[in-house]
PDB file of N, CA and C in Angstrom:
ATOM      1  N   UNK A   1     140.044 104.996 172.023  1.00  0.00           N
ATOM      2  CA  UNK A   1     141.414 104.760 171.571  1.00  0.00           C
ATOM      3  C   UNK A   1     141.372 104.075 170.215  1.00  0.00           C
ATOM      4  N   UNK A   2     141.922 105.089 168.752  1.00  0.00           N
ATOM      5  CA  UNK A   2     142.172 104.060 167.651  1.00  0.00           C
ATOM      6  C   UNK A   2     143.238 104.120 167.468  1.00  0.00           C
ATOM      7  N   UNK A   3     144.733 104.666 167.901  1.00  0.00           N
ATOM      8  CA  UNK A   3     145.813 104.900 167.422  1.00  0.00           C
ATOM      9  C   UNK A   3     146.320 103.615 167.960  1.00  0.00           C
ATOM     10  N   UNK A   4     147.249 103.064 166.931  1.00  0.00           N
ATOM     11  CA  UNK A   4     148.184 101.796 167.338  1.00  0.00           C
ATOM     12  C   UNK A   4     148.691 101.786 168.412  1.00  0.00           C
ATOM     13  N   UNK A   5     149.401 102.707 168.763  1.00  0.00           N
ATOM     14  CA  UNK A   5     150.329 102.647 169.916  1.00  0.00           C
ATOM     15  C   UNK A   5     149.247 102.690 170.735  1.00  0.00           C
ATOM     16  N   UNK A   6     148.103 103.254 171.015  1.00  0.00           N
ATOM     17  CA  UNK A   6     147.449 103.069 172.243  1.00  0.00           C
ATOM     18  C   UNK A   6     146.379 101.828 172.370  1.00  0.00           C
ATOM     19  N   UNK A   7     146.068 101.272 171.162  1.00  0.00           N
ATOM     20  CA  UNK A   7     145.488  99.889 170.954  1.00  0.00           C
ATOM     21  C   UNK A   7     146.565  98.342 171.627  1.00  0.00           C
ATOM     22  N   UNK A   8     148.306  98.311 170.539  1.00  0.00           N
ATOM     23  CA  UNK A   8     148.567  97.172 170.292  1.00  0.00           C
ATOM     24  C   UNK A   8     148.972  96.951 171.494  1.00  0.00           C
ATOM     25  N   UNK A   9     149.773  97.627 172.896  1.00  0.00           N
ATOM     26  CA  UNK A   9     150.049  97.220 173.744  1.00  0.00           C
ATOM     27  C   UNK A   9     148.659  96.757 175.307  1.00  0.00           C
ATOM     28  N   UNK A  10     147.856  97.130 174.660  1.00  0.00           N
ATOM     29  CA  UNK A  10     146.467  96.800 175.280  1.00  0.00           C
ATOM     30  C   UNK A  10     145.822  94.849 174.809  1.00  0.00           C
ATOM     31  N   UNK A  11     145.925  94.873 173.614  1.00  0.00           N
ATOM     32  CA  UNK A  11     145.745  94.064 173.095  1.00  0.00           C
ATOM     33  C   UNK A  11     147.036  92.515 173.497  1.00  0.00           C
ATOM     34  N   UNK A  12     148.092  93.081 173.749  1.00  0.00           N
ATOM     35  CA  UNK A  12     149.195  92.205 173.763  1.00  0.00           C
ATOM     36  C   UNK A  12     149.304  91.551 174.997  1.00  0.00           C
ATOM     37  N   UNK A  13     149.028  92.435 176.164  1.00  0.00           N
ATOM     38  CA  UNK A  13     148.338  92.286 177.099  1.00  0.00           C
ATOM     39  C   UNK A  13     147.617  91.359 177.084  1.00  0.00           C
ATOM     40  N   UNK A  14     146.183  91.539 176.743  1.00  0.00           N
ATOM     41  CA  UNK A  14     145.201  90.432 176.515  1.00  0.00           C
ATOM     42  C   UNK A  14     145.509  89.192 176.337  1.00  0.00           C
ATOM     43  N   UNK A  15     146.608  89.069 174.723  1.00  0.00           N
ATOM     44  CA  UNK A  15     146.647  88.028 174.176  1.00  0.00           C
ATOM     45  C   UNK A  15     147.737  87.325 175.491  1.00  0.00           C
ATOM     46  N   UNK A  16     148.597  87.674 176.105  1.00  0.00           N
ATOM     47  CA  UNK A  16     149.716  87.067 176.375  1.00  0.00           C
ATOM     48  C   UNK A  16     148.812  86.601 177.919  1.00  0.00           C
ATOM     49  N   UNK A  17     147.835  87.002 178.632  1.00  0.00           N
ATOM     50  CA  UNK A  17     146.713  86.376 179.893  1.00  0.00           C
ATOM     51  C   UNK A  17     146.371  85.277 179.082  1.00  0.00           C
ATOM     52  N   UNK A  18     145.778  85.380 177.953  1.00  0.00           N
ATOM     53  CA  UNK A  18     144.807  84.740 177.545  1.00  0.00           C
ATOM     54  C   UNK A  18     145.415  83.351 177.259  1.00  0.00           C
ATOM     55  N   UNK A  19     146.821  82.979 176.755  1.00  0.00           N
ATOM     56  CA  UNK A  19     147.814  82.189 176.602  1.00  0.00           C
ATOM     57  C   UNK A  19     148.392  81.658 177.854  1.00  0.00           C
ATOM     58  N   UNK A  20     148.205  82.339 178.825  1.00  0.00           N
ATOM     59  CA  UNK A  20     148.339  81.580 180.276  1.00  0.00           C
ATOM     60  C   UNK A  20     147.322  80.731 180.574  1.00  0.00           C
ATOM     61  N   UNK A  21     146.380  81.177 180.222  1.00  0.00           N
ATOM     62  CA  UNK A  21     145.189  80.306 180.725  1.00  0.00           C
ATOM     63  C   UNK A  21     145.332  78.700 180.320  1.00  0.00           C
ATOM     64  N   UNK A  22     145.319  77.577 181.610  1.00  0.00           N
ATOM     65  CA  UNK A  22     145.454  76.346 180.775  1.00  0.00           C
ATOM     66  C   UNK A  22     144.304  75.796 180.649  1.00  0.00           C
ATOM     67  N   UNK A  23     143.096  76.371 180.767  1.00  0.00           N
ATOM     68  CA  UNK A  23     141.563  75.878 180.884  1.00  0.00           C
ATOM     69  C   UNK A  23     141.374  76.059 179.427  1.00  0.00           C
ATOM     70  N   UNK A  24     142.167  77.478 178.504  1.00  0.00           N
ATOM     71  CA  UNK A  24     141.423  77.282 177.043  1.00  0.00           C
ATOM     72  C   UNK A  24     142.393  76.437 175.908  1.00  0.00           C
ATOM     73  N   UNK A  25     141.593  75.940 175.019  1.00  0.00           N
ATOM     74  CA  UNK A  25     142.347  75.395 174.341  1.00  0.00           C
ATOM     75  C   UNK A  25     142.825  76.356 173.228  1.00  0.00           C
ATOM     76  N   UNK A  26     143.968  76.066 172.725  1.00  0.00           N
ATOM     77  CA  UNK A  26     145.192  76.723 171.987  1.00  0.00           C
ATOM     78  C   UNK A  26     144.367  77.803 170.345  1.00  0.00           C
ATOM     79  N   UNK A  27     143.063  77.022 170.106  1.00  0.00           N
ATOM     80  CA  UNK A  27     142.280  77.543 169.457  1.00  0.00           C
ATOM     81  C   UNK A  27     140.888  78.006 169.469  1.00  0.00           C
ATOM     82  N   UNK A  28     141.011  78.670 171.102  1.00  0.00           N
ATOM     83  CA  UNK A  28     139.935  79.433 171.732  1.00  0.00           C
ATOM     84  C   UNK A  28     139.715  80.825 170.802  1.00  0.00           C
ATOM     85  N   UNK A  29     138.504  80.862 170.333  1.00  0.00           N
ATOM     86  CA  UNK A  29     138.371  81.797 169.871  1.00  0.00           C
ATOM     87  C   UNK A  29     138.719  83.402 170.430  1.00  0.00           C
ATOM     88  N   UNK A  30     138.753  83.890 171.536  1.00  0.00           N
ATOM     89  CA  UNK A  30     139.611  84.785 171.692  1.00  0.00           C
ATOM     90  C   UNK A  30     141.149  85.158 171.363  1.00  0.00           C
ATOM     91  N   UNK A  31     142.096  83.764 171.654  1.00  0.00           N
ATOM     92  CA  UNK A  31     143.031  83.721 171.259  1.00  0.00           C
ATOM     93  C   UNK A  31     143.803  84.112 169.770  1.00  0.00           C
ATOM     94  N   UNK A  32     142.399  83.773 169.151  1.00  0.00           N
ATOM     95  CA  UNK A  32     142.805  83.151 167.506  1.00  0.00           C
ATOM     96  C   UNK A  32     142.636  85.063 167.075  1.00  0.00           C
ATOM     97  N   UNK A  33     141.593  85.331 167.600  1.00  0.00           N
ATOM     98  CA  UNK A  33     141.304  86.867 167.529  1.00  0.00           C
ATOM     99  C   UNK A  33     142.087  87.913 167.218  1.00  0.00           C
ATOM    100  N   UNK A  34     142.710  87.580 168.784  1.00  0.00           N
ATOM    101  CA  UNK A  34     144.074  88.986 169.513  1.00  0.00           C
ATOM    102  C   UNK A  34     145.019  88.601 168.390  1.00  0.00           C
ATOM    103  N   UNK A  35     145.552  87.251 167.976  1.00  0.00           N
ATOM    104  CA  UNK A  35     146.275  86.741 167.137  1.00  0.00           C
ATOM    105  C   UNK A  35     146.499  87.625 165.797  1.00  0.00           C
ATOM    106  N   UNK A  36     145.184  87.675 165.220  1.00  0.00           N
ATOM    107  CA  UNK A  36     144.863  88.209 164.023  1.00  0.00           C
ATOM    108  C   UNK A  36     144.908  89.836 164.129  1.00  0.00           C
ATOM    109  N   UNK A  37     144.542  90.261 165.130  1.00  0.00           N
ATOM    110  CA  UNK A  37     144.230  91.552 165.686  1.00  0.00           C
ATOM    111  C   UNK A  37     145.963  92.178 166.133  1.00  0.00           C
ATOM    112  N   UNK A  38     146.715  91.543 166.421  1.00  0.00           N
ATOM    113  CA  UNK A  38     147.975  91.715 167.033  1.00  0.00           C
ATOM    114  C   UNK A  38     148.877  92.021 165.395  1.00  0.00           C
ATOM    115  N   UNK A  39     148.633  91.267 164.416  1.00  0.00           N
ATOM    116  CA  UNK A  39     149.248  90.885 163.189  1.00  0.00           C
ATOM    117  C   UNK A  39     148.884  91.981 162.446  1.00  0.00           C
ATOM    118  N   UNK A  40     147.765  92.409 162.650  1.00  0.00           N
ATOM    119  CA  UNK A  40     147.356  93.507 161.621  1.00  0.00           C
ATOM    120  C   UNK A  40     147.871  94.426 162.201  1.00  0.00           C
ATOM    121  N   UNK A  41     148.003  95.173 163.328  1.00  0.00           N
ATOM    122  CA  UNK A  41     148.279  96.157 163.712  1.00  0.00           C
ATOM    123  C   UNK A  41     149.528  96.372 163.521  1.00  0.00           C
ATOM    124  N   UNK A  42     150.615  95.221 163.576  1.00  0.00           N
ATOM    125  CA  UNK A  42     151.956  95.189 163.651  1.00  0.00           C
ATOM    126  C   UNK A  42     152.245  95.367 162.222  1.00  0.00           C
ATOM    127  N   UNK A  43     151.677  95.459 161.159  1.00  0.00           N
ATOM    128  CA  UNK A  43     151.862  96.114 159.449  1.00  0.00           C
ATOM    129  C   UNK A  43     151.547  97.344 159.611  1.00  0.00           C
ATOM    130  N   UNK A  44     151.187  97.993 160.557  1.00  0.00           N
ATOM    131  CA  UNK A  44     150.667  99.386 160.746  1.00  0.00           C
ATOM    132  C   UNK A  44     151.671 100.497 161.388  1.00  0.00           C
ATOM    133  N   UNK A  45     151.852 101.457 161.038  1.00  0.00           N
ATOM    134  CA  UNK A  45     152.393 102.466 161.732  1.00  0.00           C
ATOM    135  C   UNK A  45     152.081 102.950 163.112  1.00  0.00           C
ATOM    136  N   UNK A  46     153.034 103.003 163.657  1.00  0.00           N
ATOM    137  CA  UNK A  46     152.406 103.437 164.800  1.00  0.00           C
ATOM    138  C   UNK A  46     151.400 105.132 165.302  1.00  0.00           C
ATOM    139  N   UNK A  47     151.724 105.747 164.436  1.00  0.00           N
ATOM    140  CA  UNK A  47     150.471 107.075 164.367  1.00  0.00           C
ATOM    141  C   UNK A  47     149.299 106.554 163.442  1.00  0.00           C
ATOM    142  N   UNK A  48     149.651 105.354 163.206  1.00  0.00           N
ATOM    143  CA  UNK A  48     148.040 104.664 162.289  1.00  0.00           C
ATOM    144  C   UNK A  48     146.988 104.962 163.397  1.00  0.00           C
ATOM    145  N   UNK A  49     145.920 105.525 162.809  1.00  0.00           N
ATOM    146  CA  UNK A  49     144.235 104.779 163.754  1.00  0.00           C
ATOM    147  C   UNK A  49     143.819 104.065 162.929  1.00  0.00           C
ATOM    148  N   UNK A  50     143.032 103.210 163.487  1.00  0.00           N
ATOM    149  CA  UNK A  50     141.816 102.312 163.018  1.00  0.00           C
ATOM    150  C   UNK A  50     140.848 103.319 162.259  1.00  0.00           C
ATOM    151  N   UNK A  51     140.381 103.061 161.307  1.00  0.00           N
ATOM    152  CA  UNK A  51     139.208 103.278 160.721  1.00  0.00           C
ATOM    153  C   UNK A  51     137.986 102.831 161.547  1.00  0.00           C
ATOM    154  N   UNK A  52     136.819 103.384 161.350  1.00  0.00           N
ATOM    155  CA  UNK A  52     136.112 103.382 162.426  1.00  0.00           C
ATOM    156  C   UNK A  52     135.217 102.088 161.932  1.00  0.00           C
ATOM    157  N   UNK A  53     134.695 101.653 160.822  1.00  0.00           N
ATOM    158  CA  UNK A  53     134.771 100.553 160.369  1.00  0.00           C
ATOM    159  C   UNK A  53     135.771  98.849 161.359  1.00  0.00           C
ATOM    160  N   UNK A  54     136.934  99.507 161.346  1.00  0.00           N
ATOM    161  CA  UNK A  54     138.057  98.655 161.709  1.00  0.00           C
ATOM    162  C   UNK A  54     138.150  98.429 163.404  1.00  0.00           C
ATOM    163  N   UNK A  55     137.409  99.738 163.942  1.00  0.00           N
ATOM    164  CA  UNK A  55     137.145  99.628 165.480  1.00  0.00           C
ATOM    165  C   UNK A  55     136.000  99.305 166.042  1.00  0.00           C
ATOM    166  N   UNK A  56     134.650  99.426 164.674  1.00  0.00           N
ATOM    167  CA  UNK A  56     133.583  98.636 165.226  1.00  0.00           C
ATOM    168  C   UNK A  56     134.274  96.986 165.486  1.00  0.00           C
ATOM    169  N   UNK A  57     135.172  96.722 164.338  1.00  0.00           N
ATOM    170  CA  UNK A  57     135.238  94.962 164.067  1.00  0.00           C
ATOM    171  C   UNK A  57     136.036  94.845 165.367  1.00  0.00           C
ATOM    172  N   UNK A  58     136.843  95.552 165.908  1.00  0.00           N
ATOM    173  CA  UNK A  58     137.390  95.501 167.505  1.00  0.00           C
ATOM    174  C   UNK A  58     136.799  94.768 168.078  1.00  0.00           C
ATOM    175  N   UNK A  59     135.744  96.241 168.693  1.00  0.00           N
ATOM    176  CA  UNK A  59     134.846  96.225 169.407  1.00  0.00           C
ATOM    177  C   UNK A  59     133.772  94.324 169.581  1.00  0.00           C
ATOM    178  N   UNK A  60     133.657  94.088 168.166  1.00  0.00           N
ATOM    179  CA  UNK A  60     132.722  93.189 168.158  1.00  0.00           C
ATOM    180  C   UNK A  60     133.625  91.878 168.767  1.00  0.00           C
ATOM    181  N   UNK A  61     134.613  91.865 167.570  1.00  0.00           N
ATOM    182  CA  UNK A  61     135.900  90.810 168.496  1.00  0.00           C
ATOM    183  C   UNK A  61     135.876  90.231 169.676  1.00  0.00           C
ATOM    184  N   UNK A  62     136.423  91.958 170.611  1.00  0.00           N
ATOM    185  CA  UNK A  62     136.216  91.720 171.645  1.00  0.00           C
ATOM    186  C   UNK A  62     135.209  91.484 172.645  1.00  0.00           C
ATOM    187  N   UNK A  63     134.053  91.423 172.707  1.00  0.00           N
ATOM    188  CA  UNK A  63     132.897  91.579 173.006  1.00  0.00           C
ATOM    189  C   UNK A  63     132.281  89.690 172.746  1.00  0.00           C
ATOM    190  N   UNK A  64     132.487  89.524 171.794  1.00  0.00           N
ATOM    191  CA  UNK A  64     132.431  87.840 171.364  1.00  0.00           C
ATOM    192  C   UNK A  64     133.432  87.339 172.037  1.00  0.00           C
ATOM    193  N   UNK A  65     134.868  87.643 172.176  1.00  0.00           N
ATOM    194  CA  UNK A  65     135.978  87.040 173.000  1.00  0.00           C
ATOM    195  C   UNK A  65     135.549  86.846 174.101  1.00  0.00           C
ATOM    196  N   UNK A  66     134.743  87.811 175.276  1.00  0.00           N
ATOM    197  CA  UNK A  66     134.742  88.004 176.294  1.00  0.00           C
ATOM    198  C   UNK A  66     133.164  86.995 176.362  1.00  0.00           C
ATOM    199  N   UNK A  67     132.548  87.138 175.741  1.00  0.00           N
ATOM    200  CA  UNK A  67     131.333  86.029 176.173  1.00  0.00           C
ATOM    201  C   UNK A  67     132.001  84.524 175.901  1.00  0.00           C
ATOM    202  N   UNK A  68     132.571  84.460 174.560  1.00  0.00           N
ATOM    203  CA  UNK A  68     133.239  82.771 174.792  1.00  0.00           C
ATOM    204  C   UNK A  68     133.812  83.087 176.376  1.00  0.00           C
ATOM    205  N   UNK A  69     134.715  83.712 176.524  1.00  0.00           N
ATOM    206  CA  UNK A  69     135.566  83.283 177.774  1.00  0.00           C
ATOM    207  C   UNK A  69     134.875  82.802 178.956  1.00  0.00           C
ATOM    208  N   UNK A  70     134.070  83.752 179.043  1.00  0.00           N
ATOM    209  CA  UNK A  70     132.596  83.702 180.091  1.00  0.00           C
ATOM    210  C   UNK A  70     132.436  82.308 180.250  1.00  0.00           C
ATOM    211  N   UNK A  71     131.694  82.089 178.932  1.00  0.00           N
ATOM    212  CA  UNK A  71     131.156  80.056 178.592  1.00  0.00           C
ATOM    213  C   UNK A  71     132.327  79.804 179.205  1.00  0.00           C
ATOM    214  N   UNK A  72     133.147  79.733 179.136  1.00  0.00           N
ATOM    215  CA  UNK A  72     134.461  79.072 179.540  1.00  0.00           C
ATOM    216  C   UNK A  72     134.587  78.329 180.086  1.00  0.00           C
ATOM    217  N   UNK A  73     134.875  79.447 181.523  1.00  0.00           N
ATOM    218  CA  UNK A  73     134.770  79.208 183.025  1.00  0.00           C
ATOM    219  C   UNK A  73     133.797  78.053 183.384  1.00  0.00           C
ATOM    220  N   UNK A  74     134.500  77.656 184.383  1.00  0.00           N
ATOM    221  CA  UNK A  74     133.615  76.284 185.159  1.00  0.00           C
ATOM    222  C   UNK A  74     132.355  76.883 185.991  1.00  0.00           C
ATOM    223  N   UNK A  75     131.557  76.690 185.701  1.00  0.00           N
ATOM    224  CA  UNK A  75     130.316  76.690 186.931  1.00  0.00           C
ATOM    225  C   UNK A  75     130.854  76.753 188.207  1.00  0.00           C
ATOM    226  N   UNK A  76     130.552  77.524 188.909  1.00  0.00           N
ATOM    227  CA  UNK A  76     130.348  77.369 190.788  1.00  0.00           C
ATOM    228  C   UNK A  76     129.758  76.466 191.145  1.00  0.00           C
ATOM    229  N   UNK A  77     130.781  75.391 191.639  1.00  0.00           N
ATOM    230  CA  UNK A  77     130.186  74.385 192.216  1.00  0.00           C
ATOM    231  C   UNK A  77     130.172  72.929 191.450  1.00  0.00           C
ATOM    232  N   UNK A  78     131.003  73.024 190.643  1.00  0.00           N
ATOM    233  CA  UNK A  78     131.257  71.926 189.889  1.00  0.00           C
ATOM    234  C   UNK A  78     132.837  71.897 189.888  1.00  0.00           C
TER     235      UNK A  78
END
């Protein structure tokens, strides 16, 4: 998926879980991400795709988002 419309409501998603969470703080790097990621897309047309350049930097985003989040989480058992 690089087309806006099938990216930003995926992403909005994300960001608006990720803002529930009261374990991260307000400048959790995932957050700050979708943030930036949400903003760009929203200057974009909606038959825009990503450049594939622009969907590796996704990809990586998200992928770094999801290991901070990981760290996150409390240990089992603590």
């Amino acid at each position: 998926m690089i087309a806006v419309d099938q990216v930003h409501p995926l992403l909005s998603d994300l960001s608006s879980s990720l803002n529930k969470l009261l374990i991260l703080p307000s400048d959790f790097e995932g957050k700050t991400k979708m943030r930036e990621w949400l903003s760009r897309l929203s200057k974009m047309g909606a038959a825009d795709e990503l450049t594939e350049q622009q969907a590796r930097q996704l990809h990586f985003d998200l992928e770094s988002s999801y290991n901070s989040f990981m760290a996150a989480l409390p240990s089992a058992g603590t």
